[in-house]
C-alpha atoms as a PDB file:
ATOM      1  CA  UNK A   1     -29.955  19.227  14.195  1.00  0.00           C
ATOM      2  CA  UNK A   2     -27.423  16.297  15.194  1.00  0.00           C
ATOM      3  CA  UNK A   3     -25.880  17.334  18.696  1.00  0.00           C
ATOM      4  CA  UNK A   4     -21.893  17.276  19.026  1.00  0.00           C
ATOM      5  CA  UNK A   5     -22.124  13.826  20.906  1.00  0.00           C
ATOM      6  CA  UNK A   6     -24.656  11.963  18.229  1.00  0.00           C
ATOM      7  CA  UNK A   7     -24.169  10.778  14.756  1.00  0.00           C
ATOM      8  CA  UNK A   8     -26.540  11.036  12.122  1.00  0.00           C
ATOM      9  CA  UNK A   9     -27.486   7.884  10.249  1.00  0.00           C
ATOM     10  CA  UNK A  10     -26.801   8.975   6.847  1.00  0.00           C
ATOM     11  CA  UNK A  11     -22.721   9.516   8.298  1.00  0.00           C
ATOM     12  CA  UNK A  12     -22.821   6.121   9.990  1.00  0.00           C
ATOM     13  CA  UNK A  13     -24.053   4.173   7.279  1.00  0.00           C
ATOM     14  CA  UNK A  14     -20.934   5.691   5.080  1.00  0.00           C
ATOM     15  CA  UNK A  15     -18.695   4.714   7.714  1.00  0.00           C
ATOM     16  CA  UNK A  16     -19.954   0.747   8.490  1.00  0.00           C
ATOM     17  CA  UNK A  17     -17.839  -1.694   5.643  1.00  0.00           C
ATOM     18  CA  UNK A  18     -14.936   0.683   5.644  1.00  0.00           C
ATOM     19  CA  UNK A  19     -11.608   0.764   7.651  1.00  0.00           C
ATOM     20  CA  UNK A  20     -13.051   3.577   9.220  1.00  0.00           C
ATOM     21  CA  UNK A  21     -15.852   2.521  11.068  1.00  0.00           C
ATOM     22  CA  UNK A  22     -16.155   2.951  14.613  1.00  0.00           C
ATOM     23  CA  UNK A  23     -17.110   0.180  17.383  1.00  0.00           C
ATOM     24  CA  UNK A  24     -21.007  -0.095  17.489  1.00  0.00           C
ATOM     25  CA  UNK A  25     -22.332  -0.872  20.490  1.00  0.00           C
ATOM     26  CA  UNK A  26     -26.483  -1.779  20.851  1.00  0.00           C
ATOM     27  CA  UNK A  27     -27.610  -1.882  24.361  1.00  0.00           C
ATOM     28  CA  UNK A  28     -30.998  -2.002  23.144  1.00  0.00           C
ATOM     29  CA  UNK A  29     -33.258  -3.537  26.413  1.00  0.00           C
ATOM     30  CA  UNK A  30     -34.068  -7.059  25.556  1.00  0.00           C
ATOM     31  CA  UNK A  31     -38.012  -5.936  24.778  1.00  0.00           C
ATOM     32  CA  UNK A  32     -36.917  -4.086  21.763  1.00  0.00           C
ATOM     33  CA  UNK A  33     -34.802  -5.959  21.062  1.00  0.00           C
ATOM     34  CA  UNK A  34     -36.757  -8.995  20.866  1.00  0.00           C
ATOM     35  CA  UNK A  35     -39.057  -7.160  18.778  1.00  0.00           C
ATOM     36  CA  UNK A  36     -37.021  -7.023  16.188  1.00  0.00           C
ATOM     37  CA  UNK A  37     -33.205  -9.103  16.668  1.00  0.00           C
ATOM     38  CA  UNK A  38     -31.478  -7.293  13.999  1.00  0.00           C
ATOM     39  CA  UNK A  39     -28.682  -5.219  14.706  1.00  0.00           C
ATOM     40  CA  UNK A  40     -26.617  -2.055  12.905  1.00  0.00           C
ATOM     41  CA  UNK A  41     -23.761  -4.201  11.149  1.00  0.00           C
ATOM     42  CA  UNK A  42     -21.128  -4.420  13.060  1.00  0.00           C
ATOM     43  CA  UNK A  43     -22.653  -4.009  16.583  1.00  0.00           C
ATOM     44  CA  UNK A  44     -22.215  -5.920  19.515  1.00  0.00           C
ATOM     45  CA  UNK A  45     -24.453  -5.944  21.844  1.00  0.00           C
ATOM     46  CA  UNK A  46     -23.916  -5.216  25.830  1.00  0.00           C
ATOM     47  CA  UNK A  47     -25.686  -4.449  29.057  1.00  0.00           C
ATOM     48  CA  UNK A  48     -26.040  -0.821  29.669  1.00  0.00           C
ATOM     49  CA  UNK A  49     -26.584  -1.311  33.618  1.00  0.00           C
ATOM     50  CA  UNK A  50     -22.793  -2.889  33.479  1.00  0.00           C
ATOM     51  CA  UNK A  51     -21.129  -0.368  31.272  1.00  0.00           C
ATOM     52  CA  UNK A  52     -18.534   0.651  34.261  1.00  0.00           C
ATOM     53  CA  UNK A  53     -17.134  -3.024  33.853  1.00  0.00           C
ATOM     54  CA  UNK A  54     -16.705  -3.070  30.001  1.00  0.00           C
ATOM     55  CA  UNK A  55     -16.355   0.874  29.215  1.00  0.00           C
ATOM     56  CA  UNK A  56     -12.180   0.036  29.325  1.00  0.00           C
ATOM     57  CA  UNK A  57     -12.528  -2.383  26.429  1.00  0.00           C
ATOM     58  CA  UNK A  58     -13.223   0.548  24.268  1.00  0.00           C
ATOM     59  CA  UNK A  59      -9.752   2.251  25.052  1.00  0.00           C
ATOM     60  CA  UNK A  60      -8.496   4.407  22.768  1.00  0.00           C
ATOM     61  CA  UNK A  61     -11.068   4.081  20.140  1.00  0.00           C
ATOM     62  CA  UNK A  62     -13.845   5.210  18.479  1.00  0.00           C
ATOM     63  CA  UNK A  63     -17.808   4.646  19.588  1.00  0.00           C
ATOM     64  CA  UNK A  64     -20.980   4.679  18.544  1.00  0.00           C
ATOM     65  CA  UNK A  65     -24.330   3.817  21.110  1.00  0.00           C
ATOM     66  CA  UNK A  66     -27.090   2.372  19.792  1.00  0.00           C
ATOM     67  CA  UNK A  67     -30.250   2.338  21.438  1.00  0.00           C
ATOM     68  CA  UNK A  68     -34.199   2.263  20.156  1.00  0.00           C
ATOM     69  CA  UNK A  69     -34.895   5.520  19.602  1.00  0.00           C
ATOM     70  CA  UNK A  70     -31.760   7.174  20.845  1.00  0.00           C
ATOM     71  CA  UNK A  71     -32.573   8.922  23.941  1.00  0.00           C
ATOM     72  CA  UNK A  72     -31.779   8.293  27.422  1.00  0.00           C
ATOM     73  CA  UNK A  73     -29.791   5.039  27.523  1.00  0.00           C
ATOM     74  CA  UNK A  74     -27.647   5.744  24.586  1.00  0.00           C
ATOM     75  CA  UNK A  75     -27.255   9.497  25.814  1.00  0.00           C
ATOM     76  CA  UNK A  76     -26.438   8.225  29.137  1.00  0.00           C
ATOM     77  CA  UNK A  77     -24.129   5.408  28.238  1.00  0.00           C
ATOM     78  CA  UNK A  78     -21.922   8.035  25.595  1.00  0.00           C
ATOM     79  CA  UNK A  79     -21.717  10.337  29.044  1.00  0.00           C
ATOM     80  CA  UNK A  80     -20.235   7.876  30.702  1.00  0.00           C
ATOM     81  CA  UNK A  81     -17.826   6.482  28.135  1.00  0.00           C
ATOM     82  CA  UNK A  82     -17.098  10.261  27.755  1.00  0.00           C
ATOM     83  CA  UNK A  83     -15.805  10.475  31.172  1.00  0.00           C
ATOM     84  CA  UNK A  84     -14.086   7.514  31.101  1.00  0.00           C
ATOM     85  CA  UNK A  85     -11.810   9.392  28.088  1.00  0.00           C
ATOM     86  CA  UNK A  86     -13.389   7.380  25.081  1.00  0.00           C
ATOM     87  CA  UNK A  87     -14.488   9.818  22.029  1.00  0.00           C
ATOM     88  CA  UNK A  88     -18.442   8.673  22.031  1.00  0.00           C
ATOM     89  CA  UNK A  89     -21.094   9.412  20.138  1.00  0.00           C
ATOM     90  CA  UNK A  90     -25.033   8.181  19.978  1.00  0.00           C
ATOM     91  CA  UNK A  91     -26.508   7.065  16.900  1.00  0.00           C
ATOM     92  CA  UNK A  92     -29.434  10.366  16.317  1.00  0.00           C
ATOM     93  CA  UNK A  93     -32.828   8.602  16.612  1.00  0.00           C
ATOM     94  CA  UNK A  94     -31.477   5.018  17.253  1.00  0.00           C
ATOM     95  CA  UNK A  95     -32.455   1.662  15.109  1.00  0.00           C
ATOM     96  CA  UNK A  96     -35.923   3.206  14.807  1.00  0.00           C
ATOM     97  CA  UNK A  97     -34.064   6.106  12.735  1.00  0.00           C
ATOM     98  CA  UNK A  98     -32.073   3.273  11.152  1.00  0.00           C
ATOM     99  CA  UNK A  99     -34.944   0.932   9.994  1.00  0.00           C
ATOM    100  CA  UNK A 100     -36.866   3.855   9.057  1.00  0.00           C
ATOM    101  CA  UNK A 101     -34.254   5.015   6.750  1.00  0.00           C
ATOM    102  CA  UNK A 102     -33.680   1.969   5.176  1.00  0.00           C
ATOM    103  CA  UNK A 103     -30.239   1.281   6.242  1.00  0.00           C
ATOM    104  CA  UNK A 104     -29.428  -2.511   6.014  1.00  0.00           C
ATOM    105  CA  UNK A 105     -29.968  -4.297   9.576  1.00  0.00           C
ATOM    106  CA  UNK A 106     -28.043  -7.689  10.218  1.00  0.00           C
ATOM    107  CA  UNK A 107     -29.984 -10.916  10.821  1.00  0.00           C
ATOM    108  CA  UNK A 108     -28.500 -12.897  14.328  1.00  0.00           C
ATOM    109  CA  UNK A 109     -30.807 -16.064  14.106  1.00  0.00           C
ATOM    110  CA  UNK A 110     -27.780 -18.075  12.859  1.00  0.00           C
ATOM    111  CA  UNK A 111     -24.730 -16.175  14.162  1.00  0.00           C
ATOM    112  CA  UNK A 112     -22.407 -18.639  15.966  1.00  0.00           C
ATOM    113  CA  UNK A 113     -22.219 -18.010  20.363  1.00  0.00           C
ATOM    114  CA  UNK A 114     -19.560 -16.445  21.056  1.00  0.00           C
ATOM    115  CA  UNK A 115     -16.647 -16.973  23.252  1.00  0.00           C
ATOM    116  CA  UNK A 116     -15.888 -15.801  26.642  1.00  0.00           C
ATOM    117  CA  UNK A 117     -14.128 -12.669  24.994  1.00  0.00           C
ATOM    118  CA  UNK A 118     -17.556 -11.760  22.752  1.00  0.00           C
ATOM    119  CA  UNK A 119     -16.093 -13.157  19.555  1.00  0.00           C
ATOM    120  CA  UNK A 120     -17.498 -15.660  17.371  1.00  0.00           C
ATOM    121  CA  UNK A 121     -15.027 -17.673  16.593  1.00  0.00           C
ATOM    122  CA  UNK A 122     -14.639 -19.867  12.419  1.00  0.00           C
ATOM    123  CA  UNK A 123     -12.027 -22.182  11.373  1.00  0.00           C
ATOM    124  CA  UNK A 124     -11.943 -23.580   7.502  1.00  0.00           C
ATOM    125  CA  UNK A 125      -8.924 -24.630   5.448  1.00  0.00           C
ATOM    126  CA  UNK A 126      -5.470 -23.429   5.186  1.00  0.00           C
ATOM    127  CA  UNK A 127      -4.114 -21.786   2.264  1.00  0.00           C
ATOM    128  CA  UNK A 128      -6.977 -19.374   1.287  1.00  0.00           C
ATOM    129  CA  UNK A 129      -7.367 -18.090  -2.114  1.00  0.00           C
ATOM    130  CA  UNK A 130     -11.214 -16.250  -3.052  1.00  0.00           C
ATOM    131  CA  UNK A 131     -14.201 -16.975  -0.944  1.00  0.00           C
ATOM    132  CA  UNK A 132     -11.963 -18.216   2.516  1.00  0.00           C
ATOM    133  CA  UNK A 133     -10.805 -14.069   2.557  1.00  0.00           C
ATOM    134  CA  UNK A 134     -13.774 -12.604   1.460  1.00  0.00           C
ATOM    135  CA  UNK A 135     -16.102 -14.264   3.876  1.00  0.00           C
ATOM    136  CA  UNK A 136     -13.810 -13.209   7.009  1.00  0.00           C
ATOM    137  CA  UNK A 137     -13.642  -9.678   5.422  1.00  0.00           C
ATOM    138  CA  UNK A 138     -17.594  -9.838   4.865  1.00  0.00           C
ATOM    139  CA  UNK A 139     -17.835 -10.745   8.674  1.00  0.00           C
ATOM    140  CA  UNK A 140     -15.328  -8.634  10.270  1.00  0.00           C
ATOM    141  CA  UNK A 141     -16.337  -5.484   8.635  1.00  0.00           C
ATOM    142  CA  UNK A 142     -20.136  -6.010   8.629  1.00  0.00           C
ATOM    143  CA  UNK A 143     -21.159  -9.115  11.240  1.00  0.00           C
ATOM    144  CA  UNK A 144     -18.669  -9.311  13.849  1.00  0.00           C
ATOM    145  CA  UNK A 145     -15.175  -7.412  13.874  1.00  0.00           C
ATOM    146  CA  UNK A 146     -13.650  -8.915  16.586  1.00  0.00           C
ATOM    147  CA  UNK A 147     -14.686 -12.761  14.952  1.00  0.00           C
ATOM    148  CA  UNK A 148     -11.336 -15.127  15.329  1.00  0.00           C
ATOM    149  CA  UNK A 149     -10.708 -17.186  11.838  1.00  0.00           C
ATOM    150  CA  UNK A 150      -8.625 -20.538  12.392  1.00  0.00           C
ATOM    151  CA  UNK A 151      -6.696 -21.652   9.253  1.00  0.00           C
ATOM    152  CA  UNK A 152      -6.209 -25.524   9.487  1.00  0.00           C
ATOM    153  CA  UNK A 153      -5.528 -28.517   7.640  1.00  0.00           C
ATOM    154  CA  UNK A 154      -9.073 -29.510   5.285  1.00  0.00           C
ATOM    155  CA  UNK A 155      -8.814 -33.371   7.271  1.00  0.00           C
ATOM    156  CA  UNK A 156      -9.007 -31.434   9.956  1.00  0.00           C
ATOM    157  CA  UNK A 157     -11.506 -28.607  10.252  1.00  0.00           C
ATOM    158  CA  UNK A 158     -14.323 -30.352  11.197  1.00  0.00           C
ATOM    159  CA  UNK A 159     -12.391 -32.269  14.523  1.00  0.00           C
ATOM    160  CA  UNK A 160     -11.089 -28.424  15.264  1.00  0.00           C
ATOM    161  CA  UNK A 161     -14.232 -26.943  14.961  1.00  0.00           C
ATOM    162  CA  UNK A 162     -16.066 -29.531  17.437  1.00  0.00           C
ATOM    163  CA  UNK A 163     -12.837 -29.174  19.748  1.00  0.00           C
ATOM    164  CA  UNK A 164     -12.475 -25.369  20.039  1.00  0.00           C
ATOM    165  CA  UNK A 165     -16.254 -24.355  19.200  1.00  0.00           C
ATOM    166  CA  UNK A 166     -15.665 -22.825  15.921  1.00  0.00           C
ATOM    167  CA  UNK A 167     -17.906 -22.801  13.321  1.00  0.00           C
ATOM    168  CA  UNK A 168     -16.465 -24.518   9.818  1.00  0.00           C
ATOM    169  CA  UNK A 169     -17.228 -22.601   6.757  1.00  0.00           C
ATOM    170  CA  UNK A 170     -16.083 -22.969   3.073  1.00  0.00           C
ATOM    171  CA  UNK A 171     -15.515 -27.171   3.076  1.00  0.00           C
ATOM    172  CA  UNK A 172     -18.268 -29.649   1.572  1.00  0.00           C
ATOM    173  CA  UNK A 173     -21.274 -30.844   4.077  1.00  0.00           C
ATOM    174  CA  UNK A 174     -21.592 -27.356   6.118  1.00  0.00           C
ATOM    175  CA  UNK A 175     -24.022 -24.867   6.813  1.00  0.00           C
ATOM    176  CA  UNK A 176     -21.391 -21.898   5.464  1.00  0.00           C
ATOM    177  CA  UNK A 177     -20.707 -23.019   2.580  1.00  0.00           C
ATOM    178  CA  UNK A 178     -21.632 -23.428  -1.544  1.00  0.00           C
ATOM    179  CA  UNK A 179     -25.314 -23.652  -2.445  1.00  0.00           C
ATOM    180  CA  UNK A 180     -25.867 -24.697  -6.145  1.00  0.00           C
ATOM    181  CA  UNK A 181     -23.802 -22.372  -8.113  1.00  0.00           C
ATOM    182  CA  UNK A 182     -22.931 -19.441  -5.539  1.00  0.00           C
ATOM    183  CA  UNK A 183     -20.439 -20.230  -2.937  1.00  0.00           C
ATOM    184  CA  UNK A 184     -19.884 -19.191   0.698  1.00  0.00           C
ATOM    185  CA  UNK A 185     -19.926 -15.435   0.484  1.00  0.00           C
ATOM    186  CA  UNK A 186     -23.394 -15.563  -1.304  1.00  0.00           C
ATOM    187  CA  UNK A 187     -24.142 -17.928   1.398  1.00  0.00           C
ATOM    188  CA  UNK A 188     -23.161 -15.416   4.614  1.00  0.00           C
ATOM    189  CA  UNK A 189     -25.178 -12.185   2.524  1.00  0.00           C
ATOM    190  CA  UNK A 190     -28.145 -14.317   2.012  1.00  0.00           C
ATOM    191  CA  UNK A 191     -28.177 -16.005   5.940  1.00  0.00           C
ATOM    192  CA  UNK A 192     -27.089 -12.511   7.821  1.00  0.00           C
ATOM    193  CA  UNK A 193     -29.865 -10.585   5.283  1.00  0.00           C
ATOM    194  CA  UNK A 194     -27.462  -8.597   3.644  1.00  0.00           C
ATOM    195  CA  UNK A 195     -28.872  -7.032   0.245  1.00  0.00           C
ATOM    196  CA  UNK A 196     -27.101  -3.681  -0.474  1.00  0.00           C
ATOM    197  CA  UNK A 197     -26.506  -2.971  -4.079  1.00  0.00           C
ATOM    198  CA  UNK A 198     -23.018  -2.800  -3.319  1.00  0.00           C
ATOM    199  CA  UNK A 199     -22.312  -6.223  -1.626  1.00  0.00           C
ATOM    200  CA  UNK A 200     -24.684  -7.789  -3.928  1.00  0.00           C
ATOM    201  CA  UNK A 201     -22.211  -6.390  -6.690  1.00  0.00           C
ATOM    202  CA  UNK A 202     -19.108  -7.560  -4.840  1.00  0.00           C
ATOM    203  CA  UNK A 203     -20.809 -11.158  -4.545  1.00  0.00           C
ATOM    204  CA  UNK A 204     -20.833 -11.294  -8.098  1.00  0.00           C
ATOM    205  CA  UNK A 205     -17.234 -10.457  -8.459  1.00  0.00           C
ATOM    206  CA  UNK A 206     -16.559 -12.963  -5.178  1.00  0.00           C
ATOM    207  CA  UNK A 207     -18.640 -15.505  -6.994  1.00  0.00           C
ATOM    208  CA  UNK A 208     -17.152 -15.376 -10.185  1.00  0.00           C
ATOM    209  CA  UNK A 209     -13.473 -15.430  -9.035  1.00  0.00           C
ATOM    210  CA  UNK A 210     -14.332 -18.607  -7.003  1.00  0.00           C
ATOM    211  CA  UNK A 211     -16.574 -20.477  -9.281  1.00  0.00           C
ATOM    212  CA  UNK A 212     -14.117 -19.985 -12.685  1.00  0.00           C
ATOM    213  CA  UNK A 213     -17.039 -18.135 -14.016  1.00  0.00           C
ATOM    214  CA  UNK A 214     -15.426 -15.065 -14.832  1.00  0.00           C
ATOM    215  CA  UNK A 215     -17.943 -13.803 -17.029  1.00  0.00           C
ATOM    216  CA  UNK A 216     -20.401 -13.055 -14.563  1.00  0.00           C
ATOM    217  CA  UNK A 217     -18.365  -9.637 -13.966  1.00  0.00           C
ATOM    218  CA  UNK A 218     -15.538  -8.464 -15.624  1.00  0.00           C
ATOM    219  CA  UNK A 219     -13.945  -7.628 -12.295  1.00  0.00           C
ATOM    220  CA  UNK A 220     -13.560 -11.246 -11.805  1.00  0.00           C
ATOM    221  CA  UNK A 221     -10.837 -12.031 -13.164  1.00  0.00           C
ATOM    222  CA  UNK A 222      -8.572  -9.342 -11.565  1.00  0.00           C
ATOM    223  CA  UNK A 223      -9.900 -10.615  -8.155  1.00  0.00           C
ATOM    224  CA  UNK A 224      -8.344 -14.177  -8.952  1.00  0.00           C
ATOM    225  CA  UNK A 225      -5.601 -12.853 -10.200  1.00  0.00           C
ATOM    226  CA  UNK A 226      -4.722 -10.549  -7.150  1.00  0.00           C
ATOM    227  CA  UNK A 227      -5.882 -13.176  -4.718  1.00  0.00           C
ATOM    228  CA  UNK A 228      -3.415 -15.870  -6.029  1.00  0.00           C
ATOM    229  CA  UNK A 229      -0.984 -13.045  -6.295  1.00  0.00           C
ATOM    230  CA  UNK A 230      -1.346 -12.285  -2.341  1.00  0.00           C
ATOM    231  CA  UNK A 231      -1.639 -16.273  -1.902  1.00  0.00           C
ATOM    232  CA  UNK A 232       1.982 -16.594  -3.454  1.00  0.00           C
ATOM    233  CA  UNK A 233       3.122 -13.543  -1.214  1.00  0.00           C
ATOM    234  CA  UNK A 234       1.934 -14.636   2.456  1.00  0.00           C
ATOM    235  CA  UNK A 235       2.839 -18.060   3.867  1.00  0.00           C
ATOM    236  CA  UNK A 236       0.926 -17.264   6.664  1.00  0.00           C
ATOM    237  CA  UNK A 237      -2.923 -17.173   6.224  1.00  0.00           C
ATOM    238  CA  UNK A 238      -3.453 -14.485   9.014  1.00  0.00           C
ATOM    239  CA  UNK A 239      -0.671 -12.520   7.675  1.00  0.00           C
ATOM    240  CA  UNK A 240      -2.457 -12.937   4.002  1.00  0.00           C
ATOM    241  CA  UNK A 241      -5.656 -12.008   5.315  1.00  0.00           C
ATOM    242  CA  UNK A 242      -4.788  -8.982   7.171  1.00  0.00           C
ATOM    243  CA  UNK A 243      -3.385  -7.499   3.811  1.00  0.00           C
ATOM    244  CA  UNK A 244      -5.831  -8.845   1.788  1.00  0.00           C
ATOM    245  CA  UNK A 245      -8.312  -6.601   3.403  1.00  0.00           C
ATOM    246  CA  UNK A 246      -7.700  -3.727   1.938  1.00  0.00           C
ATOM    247  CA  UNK A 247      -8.113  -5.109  -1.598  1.00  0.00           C
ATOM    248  CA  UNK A 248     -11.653  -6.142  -0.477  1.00  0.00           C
ATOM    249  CA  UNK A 249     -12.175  -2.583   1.114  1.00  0.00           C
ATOM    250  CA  UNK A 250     -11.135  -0.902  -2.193  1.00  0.00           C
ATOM    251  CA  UNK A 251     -13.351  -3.609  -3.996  1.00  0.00           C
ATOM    252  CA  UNK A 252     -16.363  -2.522  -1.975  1.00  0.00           C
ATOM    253  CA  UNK A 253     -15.787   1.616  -2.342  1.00  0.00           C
ATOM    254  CA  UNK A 254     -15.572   0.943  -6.074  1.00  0.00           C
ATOM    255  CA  UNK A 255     -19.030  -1.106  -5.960  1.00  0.00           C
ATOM    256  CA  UNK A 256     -20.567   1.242  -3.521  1.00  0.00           C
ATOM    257  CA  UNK A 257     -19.432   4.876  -5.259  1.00  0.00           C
ATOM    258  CA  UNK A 258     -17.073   4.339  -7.920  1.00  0.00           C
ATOM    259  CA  UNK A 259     -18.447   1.576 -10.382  1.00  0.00           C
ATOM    260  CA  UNK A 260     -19.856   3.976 -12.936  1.00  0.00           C
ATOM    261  CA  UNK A 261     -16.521   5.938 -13.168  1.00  0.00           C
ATOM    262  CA  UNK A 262     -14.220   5.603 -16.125  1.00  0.00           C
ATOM    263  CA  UNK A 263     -10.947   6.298 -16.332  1.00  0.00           C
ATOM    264  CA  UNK A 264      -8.284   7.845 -19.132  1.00  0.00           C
ATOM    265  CA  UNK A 265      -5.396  10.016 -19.596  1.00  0.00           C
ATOM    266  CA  UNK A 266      -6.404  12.819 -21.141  1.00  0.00           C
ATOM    267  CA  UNK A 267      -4.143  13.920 -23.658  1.00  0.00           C
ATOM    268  CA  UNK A 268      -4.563  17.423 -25.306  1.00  0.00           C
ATOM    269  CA  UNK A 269      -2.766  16.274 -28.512  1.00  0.00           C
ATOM    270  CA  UNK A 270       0.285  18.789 -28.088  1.00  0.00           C
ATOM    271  CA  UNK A 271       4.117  17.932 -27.175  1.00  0.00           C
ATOM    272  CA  UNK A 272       4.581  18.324 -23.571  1.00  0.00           C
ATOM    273  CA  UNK A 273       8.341  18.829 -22.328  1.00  0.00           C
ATOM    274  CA  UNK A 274       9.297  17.672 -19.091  1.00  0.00           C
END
């Protein structure tokens, strides 16, 4: 039976990709974790013999511990952040639990280093329309959700990325970017090892919005139409990505629990009166 300060993996895995979700944090020792340098999406990994100097960044939200199997450092570490006034909770049976269960584990091989904050930090062009929101929404609700995304002129991603350590995505000649016929979100799922029904169903949508192939999913074509629509609305790209965010979330509930719904006003055939 899950304790009142752990989580069970079945309730975290409903909570990672959604606005919901609270801060992971894997403090995994370096042996395990070397054994196997995946993490929970949306983790971030810290030192759990330092956690009185970075238990404040976690202020007024919520927490999940990670550790290997979930007992003493995780346990020990949610105490602490307890005391310190943070609502904590450890992840019941840690990755082990996690793997075992077959809950999808992020790939770190070719995640950018991060900045002296702990944020990975991307720049690509200004004026984003499909794939340039739903890769940032891809990484900030399953990779990194602190990552910083620089909007910038196209002549001038590649001078800003070498100048302010950001990683370019979603322009010609990059590692993040179009391969063949998918495009930079199919890119990101394939790279981080994401392959849950439900994002591999959004990257059809993504990919068919981007590419003008809106047959591959009949969804397609609403996605380009709302993301012009929101591209017409915002003038400024952070601004436009911040809203467009929770299009994407709603985009991923329907893939993940909602795509076999229908929906229709039922009408009973008699004169209503109002």
């Amino acid at each position: 039976m899950t304790s009142p300060t752990e989580i069970s993996v079945a309730r975290l895995a409903r909570l990672i990709g959604t606005p919901e979700a609270p801060a992971i944090i894997d403090i995994c020792i370096d042996e395990d974790f070397a054994a196997d340098p995946r993490l929970v999406p949306g983790s971030q990994r810290r030192d759990f013999r330092k956690v009185d100097s970075w238990a404040s960044d976690y202020l007024n939200r919520s927490v999940v511990v990670v550790c290997h199997k979930g007992k003493k450092l995780s346990q020990g570490v949610v105490a602490y952040l307890r005391h310190e006034g943070i609502a904590s909770e450890s992840l019941e049976g840690g990755v082990v639990a996690w793997r075992e269960q077959g809950q999808e584990l992020v790939k770190i091989d070719k995640l950018p280093p991060r900045d002296a904050k702990g944020r990975t930090v991307w720049v690509t062009r200004q004026r984003p329309k499909v794939d340039r929101i739903a890769c940032p929404w891809l990484i900030k609700r399953f990779v990194d959700p602190s990552a910083v995304f620089l909007f910038v002129a196209p002549s001038e991603v590649t001078a800003v990325g070498e100048r302010f350590n950001a990683v370019p995505f979603d322009i010609d000649d990059v590692f993040w970017s179009h391969r063949g016929e998918t495009c930079t979100f199919d890119t990101m799922l394939t790279e981080f090892g994401l392959t849950s029904p439900a994002l591999q169903h959004l990257a059809r949508i993504v990919r068919g919005a981007d590419t003008a192939r809106l047959d591959l999913a009949p969804e397609a074509a609403g996605l380009l139409a709302a993301s012009l629509g929101y591209s017409r609305m915002y003038k400024d790209d952070i601004a436009q990505l911040d809203a467009a965010m929770m299009m994407y979330d709603a985009y991923y509930r329907w893939c993940r629990d909602a795509s076999d719904e229908s929906h229709n006003w039922p009408t009973t055939g008699k004169k209503t009166s109002i």
